[in-house]
PDB file of N, CA and C in Angstrom:
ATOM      1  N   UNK A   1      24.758 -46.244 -60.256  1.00  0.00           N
ATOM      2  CA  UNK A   1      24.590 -47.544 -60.880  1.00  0.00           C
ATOM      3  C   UNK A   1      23.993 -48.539 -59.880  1.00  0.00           C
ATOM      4  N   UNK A   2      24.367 -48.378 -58.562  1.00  0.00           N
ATOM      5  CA  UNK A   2      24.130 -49.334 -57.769  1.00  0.00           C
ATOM      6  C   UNK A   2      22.357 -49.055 -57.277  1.00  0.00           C
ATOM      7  N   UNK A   3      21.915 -47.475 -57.895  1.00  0.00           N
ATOM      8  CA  UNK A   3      20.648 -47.518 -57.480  1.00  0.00           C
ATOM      9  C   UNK A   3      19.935 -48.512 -58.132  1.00  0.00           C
ATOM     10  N   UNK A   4      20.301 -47.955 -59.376  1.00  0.00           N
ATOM     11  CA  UNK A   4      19.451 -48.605 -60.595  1.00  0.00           C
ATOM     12  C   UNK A   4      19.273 -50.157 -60.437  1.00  0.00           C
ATOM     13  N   UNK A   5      20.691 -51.048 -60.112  1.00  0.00           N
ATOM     14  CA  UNK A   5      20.905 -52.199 -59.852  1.00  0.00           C
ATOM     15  C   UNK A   5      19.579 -52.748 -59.145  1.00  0.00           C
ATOM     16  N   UNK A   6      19.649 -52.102 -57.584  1.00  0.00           N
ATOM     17  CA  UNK A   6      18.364 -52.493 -56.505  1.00  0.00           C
ATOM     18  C   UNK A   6      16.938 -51.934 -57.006  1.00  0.00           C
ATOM     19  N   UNK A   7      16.917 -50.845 -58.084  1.00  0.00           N
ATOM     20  CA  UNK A   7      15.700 -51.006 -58.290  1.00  0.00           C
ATOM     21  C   UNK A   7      14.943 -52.169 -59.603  1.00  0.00           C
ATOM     22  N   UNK A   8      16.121 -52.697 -59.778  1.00  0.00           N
ATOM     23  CA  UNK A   8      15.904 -53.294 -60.763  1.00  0.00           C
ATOM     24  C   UNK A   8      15.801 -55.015 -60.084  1.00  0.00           C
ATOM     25  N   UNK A   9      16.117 -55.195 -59.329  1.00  0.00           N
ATOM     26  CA  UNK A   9      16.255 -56.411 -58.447  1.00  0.00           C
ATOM     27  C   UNK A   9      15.219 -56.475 -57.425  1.00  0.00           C
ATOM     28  N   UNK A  10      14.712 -55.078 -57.092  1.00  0.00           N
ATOM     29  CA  UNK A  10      13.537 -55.167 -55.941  1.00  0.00           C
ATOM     30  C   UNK A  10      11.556 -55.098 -57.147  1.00  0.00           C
ATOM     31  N   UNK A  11      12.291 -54.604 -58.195  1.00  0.00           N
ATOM     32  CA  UNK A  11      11.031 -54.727 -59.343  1.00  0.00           C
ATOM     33  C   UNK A  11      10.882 -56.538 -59.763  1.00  0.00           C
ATOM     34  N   UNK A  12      12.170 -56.892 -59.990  1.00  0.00           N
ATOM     35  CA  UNK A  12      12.008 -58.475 -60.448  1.00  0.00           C
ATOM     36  C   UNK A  12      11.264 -59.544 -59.204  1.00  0.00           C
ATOM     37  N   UNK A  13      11.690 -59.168 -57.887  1.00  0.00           N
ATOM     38  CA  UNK A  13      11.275 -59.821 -56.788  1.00  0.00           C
ATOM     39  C   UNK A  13       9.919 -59.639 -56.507  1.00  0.00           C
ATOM     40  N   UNK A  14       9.510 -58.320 -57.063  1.00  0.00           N
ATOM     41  CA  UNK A  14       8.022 -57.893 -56.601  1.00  0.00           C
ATOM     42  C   UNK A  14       7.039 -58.767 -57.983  1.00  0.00           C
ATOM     43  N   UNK A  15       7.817 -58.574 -59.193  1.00  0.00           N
ATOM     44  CA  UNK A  15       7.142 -59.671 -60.320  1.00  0.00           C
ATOM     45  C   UNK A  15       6.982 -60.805 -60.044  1.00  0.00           C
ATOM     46  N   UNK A  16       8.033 -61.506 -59.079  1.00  0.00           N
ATOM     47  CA  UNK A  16       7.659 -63.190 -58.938  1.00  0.00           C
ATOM     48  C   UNK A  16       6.918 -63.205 -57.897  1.00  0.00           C
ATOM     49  N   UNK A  17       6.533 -62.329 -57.094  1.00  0.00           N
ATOM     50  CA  UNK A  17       5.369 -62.430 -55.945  1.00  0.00           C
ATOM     51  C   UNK A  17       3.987 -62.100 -56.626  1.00  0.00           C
ATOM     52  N   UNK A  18       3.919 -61.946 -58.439  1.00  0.00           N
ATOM     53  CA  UNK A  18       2.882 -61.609 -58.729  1.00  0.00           C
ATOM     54  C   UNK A  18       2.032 -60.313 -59.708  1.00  0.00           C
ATOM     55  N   UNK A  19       2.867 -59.405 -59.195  1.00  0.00           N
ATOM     56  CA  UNK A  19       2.453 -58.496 -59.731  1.00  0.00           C
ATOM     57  C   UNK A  19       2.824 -57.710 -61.216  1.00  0.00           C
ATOM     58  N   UNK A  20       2.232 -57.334 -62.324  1.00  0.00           N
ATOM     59  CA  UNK A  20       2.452 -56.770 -63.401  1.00  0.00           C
ATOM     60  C   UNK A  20       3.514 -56.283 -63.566  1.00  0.00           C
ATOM     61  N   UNK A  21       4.648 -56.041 -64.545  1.00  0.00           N
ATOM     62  CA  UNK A  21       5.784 -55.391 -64.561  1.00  0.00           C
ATOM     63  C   UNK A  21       5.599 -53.887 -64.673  1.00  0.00           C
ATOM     64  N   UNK A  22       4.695 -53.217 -64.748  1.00  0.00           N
ATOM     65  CA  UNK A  22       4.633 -51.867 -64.140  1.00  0.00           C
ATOM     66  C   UNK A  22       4.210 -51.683 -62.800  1.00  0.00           C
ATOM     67  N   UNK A  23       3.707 -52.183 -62.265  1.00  0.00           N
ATOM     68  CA  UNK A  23       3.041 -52.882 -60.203  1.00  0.00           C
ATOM     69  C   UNK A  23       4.312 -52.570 -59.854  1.00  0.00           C
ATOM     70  N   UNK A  24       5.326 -53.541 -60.528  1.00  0.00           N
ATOM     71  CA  UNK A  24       6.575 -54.267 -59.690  1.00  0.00           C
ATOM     72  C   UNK A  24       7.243 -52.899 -59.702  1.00  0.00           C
ATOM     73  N   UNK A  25       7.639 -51.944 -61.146  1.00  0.00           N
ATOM     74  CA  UNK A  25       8.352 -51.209 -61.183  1.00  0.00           C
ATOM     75  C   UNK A  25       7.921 -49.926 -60.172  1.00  0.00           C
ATOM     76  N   UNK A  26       6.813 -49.590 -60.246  1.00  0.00           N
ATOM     77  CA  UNK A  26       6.305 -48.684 -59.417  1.00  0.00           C
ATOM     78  C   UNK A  26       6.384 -49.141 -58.058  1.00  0.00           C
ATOM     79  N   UNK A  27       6.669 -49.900 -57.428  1.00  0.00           N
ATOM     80  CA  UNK A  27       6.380 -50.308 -56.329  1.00  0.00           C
ATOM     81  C   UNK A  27       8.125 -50.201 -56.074  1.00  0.00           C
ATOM     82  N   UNK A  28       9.124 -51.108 -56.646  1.00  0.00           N
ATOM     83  CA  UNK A  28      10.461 -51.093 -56.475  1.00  0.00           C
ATOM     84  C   UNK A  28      11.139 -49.288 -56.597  1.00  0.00           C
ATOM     85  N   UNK A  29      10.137 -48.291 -57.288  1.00  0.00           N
ATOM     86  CA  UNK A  29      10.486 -47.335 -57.459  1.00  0.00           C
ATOM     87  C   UNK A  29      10.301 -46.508 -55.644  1.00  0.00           C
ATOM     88  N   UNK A  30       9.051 -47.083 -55.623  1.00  0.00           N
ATOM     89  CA  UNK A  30       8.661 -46.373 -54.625  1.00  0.00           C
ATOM     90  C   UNK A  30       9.419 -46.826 -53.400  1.00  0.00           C
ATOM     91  N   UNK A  31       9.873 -47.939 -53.209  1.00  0.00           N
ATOM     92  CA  UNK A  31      10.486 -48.342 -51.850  1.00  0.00           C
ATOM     93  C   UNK A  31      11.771 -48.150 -51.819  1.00  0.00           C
ATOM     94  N   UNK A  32      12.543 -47.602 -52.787  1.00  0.00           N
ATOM     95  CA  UNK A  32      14.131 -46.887 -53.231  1.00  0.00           C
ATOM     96  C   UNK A  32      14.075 -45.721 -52.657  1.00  0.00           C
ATOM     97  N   UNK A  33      12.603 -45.260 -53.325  1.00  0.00           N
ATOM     98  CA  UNK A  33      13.498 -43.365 -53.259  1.00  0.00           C
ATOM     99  C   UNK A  33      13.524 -42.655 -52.149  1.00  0.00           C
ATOM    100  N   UNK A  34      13.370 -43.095 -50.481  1.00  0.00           N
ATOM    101  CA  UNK A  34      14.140 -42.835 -49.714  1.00  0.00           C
ATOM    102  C   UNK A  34      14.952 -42.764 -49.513  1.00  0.00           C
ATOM    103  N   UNK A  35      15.782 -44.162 -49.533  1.00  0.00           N
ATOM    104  CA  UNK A  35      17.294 -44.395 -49.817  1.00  0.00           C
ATOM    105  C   UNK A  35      18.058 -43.792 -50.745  1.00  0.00           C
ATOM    106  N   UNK A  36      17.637 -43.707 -52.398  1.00  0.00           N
ATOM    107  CA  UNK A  36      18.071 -42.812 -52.871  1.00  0.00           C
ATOM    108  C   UNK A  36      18.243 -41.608 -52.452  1.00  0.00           C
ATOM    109  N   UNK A  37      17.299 -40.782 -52.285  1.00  0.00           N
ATOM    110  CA  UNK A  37      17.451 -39.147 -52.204  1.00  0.00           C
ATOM    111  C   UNK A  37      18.255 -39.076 -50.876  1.00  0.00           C
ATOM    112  N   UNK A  38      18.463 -40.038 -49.638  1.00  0.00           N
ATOM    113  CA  UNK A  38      18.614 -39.718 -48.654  1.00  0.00           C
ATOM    114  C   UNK A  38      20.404 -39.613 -48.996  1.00  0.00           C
ATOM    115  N   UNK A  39      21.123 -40.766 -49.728  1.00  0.00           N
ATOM    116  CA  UNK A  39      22.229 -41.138 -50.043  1.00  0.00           C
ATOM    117  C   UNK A  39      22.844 -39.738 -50.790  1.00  0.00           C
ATOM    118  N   UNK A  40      22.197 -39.460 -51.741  1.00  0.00           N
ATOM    119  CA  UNK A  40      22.167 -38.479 -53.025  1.00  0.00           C
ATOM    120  C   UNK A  40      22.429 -36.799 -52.198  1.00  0.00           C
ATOM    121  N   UNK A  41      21.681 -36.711 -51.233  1.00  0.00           N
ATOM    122  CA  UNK A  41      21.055 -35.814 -50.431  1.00  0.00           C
ATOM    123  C   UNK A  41      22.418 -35.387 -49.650  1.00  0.00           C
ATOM    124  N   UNK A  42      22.713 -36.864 -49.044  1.00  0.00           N
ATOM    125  CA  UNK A  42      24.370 -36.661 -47.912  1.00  0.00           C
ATOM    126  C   UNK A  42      25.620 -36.396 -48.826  1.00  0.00           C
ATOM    127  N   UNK A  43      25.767 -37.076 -50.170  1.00  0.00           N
ATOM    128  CA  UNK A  43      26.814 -37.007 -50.692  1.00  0.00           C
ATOM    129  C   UNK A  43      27.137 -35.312 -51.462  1.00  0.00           C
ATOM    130  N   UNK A  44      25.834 -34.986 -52.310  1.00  0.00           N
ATOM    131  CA  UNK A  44      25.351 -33.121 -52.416  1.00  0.00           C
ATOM    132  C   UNK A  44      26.115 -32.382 -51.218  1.00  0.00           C
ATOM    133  N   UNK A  45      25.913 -32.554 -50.446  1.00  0.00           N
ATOM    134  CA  UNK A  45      26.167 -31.873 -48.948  1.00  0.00           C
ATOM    135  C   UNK A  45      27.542 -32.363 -49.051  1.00  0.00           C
ATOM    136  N   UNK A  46      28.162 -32.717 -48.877  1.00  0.00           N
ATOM    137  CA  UNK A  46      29.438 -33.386 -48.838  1.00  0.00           C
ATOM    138  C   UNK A  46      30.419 -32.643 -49.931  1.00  0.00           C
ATOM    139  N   UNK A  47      29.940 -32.897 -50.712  1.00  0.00           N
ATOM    140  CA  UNK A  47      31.080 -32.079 -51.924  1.00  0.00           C
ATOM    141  C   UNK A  47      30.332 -30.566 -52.178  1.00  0.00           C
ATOM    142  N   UNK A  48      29.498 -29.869 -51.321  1.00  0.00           N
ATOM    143  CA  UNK A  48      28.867 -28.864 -51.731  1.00  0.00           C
ATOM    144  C   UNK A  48      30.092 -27.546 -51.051  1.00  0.00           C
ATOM    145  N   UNK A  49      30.840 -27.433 -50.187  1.00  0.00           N
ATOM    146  CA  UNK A  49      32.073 -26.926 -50.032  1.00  0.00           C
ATOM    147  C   UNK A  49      32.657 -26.918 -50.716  1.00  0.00           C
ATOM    148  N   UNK A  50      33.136 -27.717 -51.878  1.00  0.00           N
ATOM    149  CA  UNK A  50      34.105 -27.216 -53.194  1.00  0.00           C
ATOM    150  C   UNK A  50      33.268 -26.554 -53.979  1.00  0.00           C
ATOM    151  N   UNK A  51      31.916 -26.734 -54.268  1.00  0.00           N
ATOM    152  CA  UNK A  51      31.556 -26.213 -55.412  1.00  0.00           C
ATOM    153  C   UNK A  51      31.675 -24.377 -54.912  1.00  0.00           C
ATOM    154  N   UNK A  52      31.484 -24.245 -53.336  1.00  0.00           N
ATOM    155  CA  UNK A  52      31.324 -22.432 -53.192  1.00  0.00           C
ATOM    156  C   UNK A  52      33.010 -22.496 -52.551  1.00  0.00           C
ATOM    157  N   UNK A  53      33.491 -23.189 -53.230  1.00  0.00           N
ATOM    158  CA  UNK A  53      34.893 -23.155 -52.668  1.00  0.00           C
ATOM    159  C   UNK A  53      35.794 -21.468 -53.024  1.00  0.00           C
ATOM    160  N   UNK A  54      36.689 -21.004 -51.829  1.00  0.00           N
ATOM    161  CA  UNK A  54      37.024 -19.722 -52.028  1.00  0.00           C
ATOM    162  C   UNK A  54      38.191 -19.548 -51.243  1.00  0.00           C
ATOM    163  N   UNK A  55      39.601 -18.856 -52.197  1.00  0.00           N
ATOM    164  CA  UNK A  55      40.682 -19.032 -51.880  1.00  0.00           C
ATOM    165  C   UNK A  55      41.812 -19.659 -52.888  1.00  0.00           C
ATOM    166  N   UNK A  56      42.715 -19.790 -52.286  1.00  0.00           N
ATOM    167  CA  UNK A  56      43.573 -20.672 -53.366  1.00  0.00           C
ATOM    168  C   UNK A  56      42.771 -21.933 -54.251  1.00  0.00           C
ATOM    169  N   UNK A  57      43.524 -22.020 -55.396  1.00  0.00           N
ATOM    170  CA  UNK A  57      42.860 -23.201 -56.184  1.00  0.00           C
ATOM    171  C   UNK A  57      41.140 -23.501 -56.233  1.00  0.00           C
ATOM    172  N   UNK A  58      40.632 -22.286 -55.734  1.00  0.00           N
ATOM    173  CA  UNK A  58      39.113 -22.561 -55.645  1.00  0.00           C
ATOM    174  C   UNK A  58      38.432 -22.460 -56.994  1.00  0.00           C
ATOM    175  N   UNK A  59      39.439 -21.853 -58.373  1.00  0.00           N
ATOM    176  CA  UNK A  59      38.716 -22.012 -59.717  1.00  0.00           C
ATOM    177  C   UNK A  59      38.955 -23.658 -59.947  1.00  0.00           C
ATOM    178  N   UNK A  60      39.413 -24.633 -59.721  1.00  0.00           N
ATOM    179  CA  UNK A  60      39.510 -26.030 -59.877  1.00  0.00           C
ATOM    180  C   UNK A  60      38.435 -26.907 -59.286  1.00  0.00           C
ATOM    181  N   UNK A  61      38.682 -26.262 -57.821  1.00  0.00           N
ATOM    182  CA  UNK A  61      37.440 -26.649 -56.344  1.00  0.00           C
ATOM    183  C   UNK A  61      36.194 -26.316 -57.371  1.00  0.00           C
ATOM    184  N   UNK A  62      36.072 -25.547 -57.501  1.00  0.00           N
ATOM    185  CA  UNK A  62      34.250 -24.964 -58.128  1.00  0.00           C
ATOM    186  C   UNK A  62      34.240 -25.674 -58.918  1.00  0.00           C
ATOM    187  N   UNK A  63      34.602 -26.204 -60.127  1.00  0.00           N
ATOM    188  CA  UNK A  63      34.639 -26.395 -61.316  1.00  0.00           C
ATOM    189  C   UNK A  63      34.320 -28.300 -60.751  1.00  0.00           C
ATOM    190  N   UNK A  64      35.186 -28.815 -60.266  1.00  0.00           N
ATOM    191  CA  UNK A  64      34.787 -30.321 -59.688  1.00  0.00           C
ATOM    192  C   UNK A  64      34.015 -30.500 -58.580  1.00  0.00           C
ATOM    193  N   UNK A  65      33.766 -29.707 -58.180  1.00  0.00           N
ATOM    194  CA  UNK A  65      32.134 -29.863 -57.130  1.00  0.00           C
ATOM    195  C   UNK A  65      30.996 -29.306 -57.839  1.00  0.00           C
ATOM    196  N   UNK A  66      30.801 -28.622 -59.262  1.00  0.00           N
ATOM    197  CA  UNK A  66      29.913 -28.284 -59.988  1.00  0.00           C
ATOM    198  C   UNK A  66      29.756 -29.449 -61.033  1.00  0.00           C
ATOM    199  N   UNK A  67      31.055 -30.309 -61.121  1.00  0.00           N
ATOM    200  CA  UNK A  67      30.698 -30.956 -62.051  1.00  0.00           C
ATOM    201  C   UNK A  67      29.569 -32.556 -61.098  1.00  0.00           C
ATOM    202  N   UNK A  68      30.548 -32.710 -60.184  1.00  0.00           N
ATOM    203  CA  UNK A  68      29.964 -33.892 -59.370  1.00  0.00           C
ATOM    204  C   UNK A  68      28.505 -33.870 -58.804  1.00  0.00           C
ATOM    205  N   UNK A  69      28.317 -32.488 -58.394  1.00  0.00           N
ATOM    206  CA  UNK A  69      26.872 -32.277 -58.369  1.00  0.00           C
ATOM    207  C   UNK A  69      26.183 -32.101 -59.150  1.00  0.00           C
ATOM    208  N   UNK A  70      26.058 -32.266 -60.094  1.00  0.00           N
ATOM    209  CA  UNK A  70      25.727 -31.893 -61.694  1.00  0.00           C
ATOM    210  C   UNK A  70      25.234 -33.545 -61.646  1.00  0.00           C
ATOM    211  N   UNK A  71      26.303 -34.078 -61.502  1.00  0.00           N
ATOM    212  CA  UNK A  71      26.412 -35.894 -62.300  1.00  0.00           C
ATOM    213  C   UNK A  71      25.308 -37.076 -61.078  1.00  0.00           C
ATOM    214  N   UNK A  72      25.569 -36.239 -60.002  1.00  0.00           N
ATOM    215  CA  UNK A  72      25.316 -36.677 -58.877  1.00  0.00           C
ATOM    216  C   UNK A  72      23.175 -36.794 -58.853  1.00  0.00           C
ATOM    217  N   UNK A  73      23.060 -35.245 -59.272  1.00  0.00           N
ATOM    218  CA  UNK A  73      21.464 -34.816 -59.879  1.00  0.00           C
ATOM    219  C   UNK A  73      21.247 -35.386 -60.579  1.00  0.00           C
ATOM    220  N   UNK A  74      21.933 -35.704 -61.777  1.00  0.00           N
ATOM    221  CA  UNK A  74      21.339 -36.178 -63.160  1.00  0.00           C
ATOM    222  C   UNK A  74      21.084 -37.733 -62.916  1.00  0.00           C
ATOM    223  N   UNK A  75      22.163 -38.234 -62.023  1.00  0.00           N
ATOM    224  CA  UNK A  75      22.036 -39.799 -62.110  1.00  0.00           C
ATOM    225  C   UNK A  75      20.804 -39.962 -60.476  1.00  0.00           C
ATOM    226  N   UNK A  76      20.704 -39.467 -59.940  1.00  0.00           N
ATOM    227  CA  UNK A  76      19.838 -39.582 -58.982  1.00  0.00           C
ATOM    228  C   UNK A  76      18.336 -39.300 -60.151  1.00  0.00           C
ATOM    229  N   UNK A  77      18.337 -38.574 -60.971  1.00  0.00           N
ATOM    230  CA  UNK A  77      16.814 -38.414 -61.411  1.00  0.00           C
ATOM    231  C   UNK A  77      16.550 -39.796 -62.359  1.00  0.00           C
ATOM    232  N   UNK A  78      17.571 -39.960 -62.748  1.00  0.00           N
ATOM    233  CA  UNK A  78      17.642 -41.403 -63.340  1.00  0.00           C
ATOM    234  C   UNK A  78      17.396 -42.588 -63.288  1.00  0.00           C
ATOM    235  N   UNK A  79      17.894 -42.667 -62.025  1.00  0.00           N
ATOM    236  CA  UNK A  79      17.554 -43.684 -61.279  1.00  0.00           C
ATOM    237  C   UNK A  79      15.922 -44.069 -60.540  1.00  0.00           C
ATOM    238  N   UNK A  80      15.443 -42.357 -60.502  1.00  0.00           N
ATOM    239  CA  UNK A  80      13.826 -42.454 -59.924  1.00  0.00           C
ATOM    240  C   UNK A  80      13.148 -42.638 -61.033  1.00  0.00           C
ATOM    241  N   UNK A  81      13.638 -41.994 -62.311  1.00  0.00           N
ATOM    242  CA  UNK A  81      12.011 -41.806 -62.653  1.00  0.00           C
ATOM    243  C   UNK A  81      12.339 -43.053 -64.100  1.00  0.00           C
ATOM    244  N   UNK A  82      13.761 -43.000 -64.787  1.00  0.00           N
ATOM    245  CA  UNK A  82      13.487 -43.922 -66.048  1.00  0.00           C
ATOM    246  C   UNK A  82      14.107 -45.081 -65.724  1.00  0.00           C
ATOM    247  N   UNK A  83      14.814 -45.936 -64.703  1.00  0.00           N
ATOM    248  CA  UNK A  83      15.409 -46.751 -64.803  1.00  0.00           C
ATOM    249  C   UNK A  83      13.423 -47.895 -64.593  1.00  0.00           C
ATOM    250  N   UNK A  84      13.069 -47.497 -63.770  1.00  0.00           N
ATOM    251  CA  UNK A  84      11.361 -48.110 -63.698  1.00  0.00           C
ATOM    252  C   UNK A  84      11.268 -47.831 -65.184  1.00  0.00           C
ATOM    253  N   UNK A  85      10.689 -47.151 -65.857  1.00  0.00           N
ATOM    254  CA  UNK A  85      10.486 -47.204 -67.464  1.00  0.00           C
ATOM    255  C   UNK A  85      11.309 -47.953 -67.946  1.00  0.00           C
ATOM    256  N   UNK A  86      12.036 -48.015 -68.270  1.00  0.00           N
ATOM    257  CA  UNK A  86      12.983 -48.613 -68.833  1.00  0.00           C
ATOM    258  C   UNK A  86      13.198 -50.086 -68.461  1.00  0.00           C
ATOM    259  N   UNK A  87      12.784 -50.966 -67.374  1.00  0.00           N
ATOM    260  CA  UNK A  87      12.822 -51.496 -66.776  1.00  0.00           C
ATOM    261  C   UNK A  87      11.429 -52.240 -67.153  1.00  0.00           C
ATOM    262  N   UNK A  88      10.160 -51.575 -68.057  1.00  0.00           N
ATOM    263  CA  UNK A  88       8.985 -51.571 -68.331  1.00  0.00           C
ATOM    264  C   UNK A  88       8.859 -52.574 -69.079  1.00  0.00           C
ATOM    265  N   UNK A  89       9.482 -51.261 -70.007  1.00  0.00           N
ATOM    266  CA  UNK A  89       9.824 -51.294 -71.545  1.00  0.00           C
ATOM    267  C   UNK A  89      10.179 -52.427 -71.872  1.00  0.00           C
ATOM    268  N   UNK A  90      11.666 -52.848 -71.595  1.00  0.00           N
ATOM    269  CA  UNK A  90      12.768 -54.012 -71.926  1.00  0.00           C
ATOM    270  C   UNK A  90      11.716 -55.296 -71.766  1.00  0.00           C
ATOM    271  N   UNK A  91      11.091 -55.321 -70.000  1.00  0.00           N
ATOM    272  CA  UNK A  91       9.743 -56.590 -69.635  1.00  0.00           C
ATOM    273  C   UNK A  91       8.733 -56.950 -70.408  1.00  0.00           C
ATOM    274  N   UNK A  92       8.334 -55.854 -71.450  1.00  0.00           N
ATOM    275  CA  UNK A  92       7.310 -55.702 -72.372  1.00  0.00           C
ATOM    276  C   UNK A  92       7.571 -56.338 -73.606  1.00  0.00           C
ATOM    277  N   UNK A  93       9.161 -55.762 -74.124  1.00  0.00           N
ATOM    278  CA  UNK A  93       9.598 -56.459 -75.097  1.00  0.00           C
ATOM    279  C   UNK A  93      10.452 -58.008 -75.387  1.00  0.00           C
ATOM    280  N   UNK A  94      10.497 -58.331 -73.658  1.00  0.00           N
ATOM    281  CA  UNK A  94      10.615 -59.561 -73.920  1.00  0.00           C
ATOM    282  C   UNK A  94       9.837 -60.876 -73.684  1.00  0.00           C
ATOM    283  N   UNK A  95       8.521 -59.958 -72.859  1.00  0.00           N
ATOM    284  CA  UNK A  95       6.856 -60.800 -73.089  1.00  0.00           C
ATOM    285  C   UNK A  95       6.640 -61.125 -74.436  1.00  0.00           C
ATOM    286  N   UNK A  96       7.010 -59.848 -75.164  1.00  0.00           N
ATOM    287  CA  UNK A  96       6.226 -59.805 -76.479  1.00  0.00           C
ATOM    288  C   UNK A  96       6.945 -60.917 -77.427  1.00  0.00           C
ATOM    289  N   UNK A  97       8.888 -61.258 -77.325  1.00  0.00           N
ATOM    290  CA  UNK A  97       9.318 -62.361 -78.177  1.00  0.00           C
ATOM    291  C   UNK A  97       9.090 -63.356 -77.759  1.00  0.00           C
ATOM    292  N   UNK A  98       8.393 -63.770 -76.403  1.00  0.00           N
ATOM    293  CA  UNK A  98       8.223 -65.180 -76.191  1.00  0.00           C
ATOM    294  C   UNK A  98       7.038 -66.021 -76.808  1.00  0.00           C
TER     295      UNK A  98
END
């Protein structure tokens, strides 16, 4: 959530310096997804020991490090590729009621 937040705050900042609301979004996209993947990247690694977890209680371990990395992927792709769309979109449709 907190990606989405800054890419959504570094797209609005790049609009009042000027540029088109797809400029801004592509541009706020592009200066995130270091930080993203890098964050996304450490935390994967981090819970990636439960998911090949082995031993006692390791059917529980697998099962919540498969799920977190699961949630962890899905919201990291989210954050790169549609929160900018989406972010477009919404700018487009509220050019268009003014």
């Amino acid at each position: 959530a907190k990606n989405a937040i800054l890419i959504v705050e570094f797209a609005v900042d790049a609009e009042k310096k000027g540029m088109t609301a797809r400029e801004a979004a592509l541009e706020a996209a592009r200066l995130r997804l270091r930080p993203i993947l890098m964050t996304s990247i450490a935390f994967i690694a981090g819970v990636f020991p439960l998911a090949v977890a082995s031993g006692a209680g390791a059917g529980s371990q697998n099962d919540i490090g498969t799920g977190v990395i699961g949630g962890m992927v899905t919201a990291t792709i989210l954050a790169i590729f549609f929160v900018p769309v989406f972010f477009q979109l919404i700018n487009r449709g509220l050019q268009h009621h003014e």
